[in-house]
N, C-alpha and C. Protein backbone atom coordinates (compact mmCIF):
# COMPACT_ATOMS: atom_id res chain seq x y z
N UNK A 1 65.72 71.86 47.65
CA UNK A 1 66.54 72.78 46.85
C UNK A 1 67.85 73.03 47.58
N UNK A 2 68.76 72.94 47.18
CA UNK A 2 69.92 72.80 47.72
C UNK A 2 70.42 74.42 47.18
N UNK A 3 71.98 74.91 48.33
CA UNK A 3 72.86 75.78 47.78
C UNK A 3 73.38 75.72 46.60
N UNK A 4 74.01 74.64 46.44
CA UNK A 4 74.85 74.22 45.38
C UNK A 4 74.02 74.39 43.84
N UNK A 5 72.98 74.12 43.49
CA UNK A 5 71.95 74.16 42.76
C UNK A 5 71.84 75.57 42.20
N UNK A 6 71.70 76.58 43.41
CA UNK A 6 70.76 78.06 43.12
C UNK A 6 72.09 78.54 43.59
N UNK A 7 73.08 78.09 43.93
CA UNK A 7 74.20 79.22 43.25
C UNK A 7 74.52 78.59 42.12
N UNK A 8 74.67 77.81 41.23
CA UNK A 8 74.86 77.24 39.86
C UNK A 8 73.95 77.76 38.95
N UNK A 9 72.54 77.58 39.52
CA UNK A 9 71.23 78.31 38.38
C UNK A 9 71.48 80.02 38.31
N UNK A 10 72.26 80.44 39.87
CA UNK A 10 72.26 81.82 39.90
C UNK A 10 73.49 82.29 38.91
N UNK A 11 74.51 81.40 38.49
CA UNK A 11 75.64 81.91 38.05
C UNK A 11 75.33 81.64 36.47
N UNK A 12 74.72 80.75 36.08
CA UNK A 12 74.37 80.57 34.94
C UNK A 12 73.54 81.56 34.31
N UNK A 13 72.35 82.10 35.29
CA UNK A 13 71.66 83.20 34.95
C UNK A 13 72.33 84.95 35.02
N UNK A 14 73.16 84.54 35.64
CA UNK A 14 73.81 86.17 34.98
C UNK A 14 74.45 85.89 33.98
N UNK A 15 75.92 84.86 33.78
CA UNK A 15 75.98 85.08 32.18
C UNK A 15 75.35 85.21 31.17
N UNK A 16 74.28 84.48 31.57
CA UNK A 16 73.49 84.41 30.18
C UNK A 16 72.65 85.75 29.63
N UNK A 17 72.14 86.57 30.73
CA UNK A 17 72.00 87.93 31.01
C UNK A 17 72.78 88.81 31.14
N UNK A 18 73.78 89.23 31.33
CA UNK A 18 74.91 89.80 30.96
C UNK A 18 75.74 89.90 29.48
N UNK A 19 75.28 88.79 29.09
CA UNK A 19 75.56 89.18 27.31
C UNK A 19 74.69 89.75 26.40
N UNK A 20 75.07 90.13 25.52
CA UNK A 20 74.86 91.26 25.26
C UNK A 20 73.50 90.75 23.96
N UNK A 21 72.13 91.07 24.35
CA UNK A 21 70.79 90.79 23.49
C UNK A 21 69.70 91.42 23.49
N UNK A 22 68.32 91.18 22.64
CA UNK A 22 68.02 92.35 22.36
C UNK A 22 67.35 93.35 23.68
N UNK A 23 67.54 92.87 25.02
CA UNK A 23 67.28 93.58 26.21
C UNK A 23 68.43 94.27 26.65
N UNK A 24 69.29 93.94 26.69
CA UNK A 24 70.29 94.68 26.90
C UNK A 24 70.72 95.52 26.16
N UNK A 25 70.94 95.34 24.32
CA UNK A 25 70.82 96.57 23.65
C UNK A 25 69.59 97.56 23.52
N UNK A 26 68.57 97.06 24.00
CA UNK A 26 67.46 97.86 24.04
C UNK A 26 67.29 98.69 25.39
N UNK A 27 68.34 98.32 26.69
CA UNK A 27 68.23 98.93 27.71
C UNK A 27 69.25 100.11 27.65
N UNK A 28 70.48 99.68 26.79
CA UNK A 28 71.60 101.06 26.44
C UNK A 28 70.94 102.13 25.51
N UNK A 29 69.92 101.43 24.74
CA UNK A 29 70.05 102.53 23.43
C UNK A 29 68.50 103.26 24.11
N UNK A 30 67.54 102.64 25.32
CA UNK A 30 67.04 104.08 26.25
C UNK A 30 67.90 104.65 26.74
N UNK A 31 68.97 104.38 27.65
CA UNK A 31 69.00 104.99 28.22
C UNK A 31 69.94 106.13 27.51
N UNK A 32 70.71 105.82 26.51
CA UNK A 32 71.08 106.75 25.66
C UNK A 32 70.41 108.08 24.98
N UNK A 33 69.44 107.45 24.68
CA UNK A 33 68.07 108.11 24.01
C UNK A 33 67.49 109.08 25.26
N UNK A 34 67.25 108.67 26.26
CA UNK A 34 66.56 109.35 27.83
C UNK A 34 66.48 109.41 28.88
N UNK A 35 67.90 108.85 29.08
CA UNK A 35 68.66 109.14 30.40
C UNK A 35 68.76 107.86 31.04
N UNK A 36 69.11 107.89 32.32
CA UNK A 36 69.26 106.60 33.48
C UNK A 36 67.73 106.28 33.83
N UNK A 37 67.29 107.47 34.42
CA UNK A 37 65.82 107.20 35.01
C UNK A 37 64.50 107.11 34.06
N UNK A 38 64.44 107.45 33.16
CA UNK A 38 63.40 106.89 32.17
C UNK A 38 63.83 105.58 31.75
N UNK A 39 64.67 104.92 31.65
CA UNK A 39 65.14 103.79 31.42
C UNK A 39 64.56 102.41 32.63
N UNK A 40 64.63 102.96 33.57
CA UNK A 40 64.30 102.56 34.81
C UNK A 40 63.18 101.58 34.74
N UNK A 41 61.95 102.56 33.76
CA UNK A 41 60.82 102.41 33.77
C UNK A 41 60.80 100.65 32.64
N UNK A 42 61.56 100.89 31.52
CA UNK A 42 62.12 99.93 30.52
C UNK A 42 62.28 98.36 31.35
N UNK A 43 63.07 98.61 32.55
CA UNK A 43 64.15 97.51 32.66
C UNK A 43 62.79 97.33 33.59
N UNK A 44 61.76 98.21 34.55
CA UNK A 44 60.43 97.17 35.23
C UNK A 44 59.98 96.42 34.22
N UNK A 45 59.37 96.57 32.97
CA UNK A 45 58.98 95.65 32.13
C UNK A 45 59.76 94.67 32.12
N UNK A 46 60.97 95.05 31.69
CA UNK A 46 61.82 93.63 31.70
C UNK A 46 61.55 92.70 32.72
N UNK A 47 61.71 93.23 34.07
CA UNK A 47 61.36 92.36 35.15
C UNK A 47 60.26 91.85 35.04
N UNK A 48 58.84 92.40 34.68
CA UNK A 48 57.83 91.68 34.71
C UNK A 48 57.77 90.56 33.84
N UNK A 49 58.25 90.84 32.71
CA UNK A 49 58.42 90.38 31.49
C UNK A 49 58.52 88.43 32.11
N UNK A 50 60.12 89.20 33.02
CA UNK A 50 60.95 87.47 33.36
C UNK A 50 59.91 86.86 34.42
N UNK A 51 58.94 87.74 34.78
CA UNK A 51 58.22 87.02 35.64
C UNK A 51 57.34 86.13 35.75
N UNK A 52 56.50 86.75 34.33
CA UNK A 52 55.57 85.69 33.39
C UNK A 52 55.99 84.08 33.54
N UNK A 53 57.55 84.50 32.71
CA UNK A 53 58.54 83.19 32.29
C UNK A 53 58.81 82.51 33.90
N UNK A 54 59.04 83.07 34.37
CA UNK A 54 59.60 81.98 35.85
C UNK A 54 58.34 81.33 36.78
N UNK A 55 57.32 82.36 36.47
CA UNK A 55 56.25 81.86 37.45
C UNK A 55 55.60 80.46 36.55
N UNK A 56 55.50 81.12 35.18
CA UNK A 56 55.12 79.81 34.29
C UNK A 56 55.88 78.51 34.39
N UNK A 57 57.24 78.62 34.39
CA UNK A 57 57.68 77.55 34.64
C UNK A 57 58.31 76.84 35.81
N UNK A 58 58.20 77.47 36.69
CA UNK A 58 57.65 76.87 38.28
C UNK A 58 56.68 76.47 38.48
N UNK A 59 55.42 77.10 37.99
CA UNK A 59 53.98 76.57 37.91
C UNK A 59 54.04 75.11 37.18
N UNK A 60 54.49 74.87 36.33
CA UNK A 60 54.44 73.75 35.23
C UNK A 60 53.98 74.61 33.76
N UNK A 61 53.49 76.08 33.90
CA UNK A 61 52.93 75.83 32.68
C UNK A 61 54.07 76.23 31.59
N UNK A 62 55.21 75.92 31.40
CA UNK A 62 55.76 76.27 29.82
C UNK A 62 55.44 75.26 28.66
N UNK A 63 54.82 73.92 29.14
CA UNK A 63 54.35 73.18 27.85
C UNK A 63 53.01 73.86 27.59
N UNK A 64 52.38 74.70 28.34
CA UNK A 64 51.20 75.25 27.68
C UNK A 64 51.58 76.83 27.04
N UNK A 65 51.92 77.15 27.31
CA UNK A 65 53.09 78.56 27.08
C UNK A 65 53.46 78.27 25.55
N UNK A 66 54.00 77.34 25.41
CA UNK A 66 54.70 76.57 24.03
C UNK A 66 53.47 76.72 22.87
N UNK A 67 52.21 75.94 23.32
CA UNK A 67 51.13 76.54 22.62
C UNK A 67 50.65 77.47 21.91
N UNK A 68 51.03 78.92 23.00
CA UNK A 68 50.89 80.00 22.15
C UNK A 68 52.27 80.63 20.87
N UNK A 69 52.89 79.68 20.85
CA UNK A 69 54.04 80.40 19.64
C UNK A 69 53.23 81.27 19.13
N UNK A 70 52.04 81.29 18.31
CA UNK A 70 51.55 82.62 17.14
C UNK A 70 51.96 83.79 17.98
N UNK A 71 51.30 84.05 19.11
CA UNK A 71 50.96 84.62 20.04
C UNK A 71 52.59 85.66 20.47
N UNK A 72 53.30 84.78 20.82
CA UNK A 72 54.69 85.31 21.06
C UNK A 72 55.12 85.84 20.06
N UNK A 73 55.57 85.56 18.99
CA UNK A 73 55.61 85.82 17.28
C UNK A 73 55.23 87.29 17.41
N UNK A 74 53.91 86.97 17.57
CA UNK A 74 53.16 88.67 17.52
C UNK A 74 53.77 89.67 18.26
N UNK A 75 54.22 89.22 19.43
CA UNK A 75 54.59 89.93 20.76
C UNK A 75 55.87 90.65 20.28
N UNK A 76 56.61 89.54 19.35
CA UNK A 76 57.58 89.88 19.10
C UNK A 76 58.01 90.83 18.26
N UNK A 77 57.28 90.72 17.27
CA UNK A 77 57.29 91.70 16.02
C UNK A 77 56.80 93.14 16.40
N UNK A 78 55.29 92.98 17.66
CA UNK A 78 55.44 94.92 17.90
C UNK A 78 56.38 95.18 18.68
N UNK A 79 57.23 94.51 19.80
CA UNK A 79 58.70 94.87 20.61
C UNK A 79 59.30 95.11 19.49
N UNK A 80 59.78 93.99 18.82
CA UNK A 80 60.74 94.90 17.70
C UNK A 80 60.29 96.02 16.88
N UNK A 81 59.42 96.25 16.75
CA UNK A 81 58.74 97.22 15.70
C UNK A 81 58.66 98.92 16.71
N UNK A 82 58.34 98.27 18.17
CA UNK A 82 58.80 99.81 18.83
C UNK A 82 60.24 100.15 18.82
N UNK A 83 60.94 99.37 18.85
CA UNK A 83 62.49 99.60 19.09
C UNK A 83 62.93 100.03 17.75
N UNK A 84 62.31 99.61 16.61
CA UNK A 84 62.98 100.32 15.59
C UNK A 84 62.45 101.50 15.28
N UNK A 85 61.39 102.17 15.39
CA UNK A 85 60.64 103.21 15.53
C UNK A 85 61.24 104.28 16.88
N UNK A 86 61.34 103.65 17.54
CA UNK A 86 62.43 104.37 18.43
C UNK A 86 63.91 105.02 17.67
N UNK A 87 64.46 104.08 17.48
CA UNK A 87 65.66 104.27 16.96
C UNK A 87 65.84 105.24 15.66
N UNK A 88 64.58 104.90 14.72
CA UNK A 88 64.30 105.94 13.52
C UNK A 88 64.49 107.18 14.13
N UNK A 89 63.56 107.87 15.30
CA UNK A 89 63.67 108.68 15.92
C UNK A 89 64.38 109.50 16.34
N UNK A 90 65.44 108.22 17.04
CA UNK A 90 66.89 109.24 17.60
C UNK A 90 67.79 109.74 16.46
N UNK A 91 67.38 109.33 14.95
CA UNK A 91 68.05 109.92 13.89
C UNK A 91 67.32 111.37 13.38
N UNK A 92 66.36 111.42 14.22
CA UNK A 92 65.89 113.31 14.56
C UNK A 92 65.57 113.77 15.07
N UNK A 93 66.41 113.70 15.83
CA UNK A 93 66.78 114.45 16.95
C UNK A 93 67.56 115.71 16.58
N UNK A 94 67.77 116.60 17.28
CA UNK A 94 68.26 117.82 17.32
C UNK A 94 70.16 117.16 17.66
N UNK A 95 70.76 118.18 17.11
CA UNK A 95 72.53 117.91 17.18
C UNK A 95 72.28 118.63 18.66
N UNK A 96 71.80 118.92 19.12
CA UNK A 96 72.28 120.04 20.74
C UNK A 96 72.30 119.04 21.53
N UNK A 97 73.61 119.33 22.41
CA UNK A 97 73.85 118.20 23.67
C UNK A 97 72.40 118.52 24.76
N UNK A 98 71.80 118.78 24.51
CA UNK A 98 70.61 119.65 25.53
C UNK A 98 69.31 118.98 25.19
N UNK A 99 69.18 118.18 23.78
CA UNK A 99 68.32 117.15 23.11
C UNK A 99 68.76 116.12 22.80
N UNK A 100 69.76 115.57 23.65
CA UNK A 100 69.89 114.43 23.28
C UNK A 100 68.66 113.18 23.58
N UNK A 101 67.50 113.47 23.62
CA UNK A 101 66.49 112.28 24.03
C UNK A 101 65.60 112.65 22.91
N UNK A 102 64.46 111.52 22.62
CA UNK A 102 63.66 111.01 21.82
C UNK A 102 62.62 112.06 22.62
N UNK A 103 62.02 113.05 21.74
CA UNK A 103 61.07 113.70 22.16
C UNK A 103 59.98 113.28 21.89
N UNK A 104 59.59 112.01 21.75
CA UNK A 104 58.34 111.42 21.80
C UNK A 104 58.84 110.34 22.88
N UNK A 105 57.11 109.58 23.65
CA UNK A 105 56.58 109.37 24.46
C UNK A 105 57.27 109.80 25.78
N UNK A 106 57.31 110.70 26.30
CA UNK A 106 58.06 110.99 27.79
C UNK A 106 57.45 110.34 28.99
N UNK A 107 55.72 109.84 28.78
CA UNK A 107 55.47 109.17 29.91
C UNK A 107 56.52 108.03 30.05
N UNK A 108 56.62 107.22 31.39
CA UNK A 108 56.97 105.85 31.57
C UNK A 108 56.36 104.95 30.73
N UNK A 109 55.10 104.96 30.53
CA UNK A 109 53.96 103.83 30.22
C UNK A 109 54.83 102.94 28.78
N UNK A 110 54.96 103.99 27.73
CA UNK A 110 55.52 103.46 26.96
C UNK A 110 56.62 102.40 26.64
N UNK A 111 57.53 103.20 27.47
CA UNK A 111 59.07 102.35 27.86
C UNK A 111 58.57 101.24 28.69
N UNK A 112 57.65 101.05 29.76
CA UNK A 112 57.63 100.06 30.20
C UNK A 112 56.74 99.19 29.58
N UNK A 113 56.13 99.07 28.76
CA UNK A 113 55.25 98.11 27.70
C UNK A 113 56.36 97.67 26.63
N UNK A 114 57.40 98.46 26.31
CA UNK A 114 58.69 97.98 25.15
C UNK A 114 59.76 97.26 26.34
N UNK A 115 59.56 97.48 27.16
CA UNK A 115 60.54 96.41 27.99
C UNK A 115 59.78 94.82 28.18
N UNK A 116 58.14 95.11 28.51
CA UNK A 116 57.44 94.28 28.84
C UNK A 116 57.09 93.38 27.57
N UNK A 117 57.62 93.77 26.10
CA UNK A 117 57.45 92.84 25.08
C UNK A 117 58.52 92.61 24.93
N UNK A 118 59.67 93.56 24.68
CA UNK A 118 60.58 92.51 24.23
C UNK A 118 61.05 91.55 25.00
N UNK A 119 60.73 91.25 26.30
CA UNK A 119 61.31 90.38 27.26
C UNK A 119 60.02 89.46 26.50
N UNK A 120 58.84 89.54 26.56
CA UNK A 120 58.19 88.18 26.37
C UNK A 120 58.07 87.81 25.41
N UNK A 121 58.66 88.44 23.94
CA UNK A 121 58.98 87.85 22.81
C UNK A 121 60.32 87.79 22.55
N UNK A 122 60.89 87.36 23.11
CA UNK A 122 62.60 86.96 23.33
C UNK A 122 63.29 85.56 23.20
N UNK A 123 63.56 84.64 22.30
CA UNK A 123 63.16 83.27 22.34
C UNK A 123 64.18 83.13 23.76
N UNK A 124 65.57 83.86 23.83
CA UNK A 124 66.53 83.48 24.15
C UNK A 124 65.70 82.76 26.39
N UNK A 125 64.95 84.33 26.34
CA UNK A 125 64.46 84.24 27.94
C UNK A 125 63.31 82.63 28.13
N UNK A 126 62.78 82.56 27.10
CA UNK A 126 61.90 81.43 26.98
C UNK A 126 62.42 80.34 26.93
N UNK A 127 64.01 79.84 26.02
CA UNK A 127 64.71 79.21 26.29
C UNK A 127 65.09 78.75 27.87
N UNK A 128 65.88 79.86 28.65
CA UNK A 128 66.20 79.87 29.87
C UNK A 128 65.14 79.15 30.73
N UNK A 129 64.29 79.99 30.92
CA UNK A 129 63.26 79.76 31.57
C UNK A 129 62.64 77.93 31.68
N UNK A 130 62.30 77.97 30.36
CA UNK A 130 61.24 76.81 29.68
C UNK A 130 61.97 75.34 30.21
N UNK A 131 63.69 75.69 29.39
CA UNK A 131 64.77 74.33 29.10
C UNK A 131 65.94 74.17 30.12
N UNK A 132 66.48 75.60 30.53
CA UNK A 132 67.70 75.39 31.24
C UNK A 132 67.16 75.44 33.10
N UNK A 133 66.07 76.03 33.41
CA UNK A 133 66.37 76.50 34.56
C UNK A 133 65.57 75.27 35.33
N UNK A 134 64.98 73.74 34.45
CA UNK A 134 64.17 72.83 35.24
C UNK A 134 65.56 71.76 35.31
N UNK A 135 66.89 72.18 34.63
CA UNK A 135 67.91 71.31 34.46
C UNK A 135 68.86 71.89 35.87
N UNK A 136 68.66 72.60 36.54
CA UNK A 136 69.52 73.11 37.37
C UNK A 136 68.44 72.81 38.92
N UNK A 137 67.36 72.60 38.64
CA UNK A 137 66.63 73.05 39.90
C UNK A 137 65.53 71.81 39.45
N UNK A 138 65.46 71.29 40.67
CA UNK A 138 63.82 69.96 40.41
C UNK A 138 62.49 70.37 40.77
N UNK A 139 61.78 70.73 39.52
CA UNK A 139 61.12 71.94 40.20
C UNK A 139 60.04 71.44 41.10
N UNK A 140 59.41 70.20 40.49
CA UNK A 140 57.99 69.39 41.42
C UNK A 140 58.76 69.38 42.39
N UNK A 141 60.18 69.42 43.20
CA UNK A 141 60.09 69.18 44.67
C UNK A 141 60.21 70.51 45.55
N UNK A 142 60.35 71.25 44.69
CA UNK A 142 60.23 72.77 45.38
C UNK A 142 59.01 72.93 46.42
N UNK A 143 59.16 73.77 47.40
CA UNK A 143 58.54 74.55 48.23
C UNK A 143 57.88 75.75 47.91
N UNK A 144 56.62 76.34 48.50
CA UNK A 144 56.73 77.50 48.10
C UNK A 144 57.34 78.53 48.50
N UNK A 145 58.06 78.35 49.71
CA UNK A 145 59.06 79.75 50.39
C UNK A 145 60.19 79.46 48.80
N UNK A 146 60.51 77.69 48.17
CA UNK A 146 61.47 77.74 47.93
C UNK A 146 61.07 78.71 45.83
N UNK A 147 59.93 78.40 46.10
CA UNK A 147 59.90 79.26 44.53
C UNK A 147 59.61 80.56 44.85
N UNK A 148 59.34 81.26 45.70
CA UNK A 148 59.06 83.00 46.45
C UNK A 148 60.91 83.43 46.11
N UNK A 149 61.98 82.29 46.64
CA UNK A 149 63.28 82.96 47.01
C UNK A 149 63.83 82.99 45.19
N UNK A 150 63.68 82.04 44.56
CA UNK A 150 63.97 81.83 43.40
C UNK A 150 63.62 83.05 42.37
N UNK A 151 62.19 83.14 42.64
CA UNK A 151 61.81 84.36 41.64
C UNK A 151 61.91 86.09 42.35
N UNK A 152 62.50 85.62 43.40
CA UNK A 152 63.09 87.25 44.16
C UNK A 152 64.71 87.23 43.18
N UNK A 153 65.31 86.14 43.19
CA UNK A 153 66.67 85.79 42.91
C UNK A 153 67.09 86.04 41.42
N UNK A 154 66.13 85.30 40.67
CA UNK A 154 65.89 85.65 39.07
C UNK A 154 65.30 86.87 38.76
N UNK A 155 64.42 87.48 39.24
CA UNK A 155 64.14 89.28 38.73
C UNK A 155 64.79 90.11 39.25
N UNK A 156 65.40 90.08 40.27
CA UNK A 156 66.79 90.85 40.91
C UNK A 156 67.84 90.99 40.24
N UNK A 157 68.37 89.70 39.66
CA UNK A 157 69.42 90.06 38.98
C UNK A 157 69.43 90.60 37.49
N UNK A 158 68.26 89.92 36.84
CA UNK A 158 67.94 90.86 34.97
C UNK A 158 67.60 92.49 36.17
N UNK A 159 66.83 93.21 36.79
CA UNK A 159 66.88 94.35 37.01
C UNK A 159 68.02 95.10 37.78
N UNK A 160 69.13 94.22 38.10
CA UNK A 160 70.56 95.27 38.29
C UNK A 160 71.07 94.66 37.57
N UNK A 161 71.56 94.06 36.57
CA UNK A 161 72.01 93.71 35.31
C UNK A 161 72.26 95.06 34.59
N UNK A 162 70.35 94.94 34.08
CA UNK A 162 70.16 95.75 33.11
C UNK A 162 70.32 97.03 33.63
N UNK A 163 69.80 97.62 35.09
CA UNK A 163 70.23 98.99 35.76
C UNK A 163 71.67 99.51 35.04
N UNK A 164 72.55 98.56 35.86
CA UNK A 164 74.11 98.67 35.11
C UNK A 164 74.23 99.16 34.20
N UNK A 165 74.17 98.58 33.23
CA UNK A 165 74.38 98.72 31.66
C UNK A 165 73.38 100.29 31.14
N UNK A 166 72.27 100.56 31.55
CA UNK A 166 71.77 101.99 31.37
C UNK A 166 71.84 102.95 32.15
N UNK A 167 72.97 102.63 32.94
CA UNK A 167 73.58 103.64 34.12
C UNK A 167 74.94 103.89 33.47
N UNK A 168 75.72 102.95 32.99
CA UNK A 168 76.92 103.07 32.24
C UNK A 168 76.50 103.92 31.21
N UNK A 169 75.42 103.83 30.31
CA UNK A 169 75.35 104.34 28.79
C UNK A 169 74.76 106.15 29.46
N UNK A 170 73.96 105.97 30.29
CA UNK A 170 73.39 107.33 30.75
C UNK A 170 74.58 108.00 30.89
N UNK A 171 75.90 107.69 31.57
CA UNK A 171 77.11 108.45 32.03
C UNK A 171 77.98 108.81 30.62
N UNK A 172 77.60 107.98 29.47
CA UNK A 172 78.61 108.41 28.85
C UNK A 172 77.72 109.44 28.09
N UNK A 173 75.96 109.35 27.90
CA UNK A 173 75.50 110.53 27.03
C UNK A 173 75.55 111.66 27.69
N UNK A 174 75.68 111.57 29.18
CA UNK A 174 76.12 113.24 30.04
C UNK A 174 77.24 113.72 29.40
N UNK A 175 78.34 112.38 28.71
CA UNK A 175 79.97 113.46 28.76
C UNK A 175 80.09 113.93 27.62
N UNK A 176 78.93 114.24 26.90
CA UNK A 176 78.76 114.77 25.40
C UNK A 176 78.89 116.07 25.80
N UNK A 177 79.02 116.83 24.91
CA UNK A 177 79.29 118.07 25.35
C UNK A 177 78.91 118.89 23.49
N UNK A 178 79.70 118.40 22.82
CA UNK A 178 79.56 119.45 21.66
C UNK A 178 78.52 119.10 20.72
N UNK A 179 78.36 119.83 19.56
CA UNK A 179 77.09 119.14 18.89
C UNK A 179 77.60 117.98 18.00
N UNK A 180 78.67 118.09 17.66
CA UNK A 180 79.23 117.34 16.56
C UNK A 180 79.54 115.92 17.41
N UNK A 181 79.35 115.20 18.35
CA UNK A 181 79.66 114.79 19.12
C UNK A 181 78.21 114.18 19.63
N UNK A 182 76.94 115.34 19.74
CA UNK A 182 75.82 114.89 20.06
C UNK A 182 75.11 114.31 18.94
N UNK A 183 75.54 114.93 17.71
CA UNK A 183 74.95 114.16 16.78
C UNK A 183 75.42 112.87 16.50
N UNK A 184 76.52 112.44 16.46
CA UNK A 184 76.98 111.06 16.45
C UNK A 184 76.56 110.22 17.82
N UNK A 185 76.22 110.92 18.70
CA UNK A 185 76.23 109.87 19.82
C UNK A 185 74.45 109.88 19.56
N UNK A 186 73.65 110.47 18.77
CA UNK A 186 72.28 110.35 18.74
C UNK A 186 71.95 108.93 17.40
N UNK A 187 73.17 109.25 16.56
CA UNK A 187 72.71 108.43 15.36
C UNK A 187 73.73 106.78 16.02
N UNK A 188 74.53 107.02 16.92
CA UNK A 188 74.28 105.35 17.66
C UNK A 188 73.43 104.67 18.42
N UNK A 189 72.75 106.09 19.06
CA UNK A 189 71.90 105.48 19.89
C UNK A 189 70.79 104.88 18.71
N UNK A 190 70.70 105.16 18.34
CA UNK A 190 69.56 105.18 16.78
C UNK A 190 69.84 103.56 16.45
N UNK A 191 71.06 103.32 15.85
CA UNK A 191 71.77 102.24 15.49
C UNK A 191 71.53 101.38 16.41
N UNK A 192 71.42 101.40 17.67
CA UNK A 192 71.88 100.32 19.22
C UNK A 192 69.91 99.63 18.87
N UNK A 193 69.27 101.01 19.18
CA UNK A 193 67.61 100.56 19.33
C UNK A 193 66.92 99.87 17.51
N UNK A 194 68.14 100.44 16.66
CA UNK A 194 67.20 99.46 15.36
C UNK A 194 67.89 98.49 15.02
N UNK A 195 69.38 98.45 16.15
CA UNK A 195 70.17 96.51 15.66
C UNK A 195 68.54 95.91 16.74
N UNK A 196 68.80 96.24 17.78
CA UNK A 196 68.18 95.52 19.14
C UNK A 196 66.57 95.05 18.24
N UNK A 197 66.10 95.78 17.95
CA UNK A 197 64.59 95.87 17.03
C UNK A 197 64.78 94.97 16.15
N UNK A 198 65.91 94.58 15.56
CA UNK A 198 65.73 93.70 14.13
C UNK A 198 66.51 92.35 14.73
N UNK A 199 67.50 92.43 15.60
CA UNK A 199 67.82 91.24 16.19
C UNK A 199 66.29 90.18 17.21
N UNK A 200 65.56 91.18 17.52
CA UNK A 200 64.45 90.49 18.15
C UNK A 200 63.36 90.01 17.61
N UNK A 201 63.68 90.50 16.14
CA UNK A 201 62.50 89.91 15.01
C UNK A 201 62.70 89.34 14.36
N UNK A 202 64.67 88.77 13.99
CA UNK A 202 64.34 87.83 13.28
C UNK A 202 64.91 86.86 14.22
N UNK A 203 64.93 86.78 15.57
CA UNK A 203 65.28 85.60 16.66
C UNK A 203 64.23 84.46 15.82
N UNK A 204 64.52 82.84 15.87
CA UNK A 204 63.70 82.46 15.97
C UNK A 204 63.16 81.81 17.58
């Protein structure tokens, strides 16, 4: 495994993560919805999510992975189906800058099972994973220190990616202040979690 390689796979994998899909709108419109640090909990799923995908296809298994399409399908439709149920939500919410969060599920557990599906019903990450990342990297000649550094390298960056982006959105639902103001910034957040919900269900 060469430098040249895994800084190329590494640069390829933040653009492609850095634009804007249904994890990333699903990581603004928590943290909109419930701050920076409940969000937190969101973007571990995500990570686990990519972990499935990288270990599978370092392992060899994404032609067996491929198998389960029904399976993902399914995965996919309750991720999207929490995110739009989410989003219904933040459309009742209270106008007070003091409620601006989804007063349902406050444990973590939740958020991190809606991070942990929509990452594994995501065609876009399965793509990456499955097609682009055996074109950048040879994977039968890998090592195992050299697939340990790879999948430190690939879940590092989707979890300060996505940190970012629900650290940005957390700062702007603090600078709410009035109600007229909290209510519009509740019925986008609303909007962000039921585009993100319907963009991930009808991905093919």
């Amino acid at each position: 495994m060469s430098v040249e390689s895994v800084i190329a796979l590494m640069a390829a994998s933040i653009l492609i993560k850095v634009a804007p899909g249904p994890g990333v709108l699903a990581a603004i419109g928590h943290a909109m919805a419930r701050g920076f640090r409940p969000t937190l909990a969101f973007v571990a799923g995500v990570m686990c999510g990519d972990l499935v995908y990288v270990l599978a296809a370092l392992l060899g298994l994404a032609a067996i992975a491929r198998e389960f399409r029904d399976v993902f399908f399914a995965v996919r439709l309750l991720g999207g189906a929490y995110l739009i149920w989410l989003g219904i939500s933040m459309f009742r919410v209270s106008a007070s800058p003091d409620s601006n969060r989804v007063p349902v599920d406050k444990g973590h557990g939740a958020a991190y099972r809606s991070g942990l599906l929509v990452t594994l019903g995501n065609p876009k990450v399965m793509l990456f994973y499955g097609g682009l990342l055996p074109t950048f990297i040879d994977i039968a000649a890998l090592q195992s220190v050299d697939m340990m550094i790879l999948t430190v390298l690939l879940i590092a960056d989707v979890g300060c990616i996505l940190a970012a982006y629900a650290y940005s959105a957390d700062r702007a639902r603090r600078a709410i202040r009035s109600s007229a103001f909290a209510r519009w910034f509740n019925r986008v957040s609303g909007a962000v979690l039921i585009g993100s919900g319907t963009a991930l269900i009808s991905k093919s």
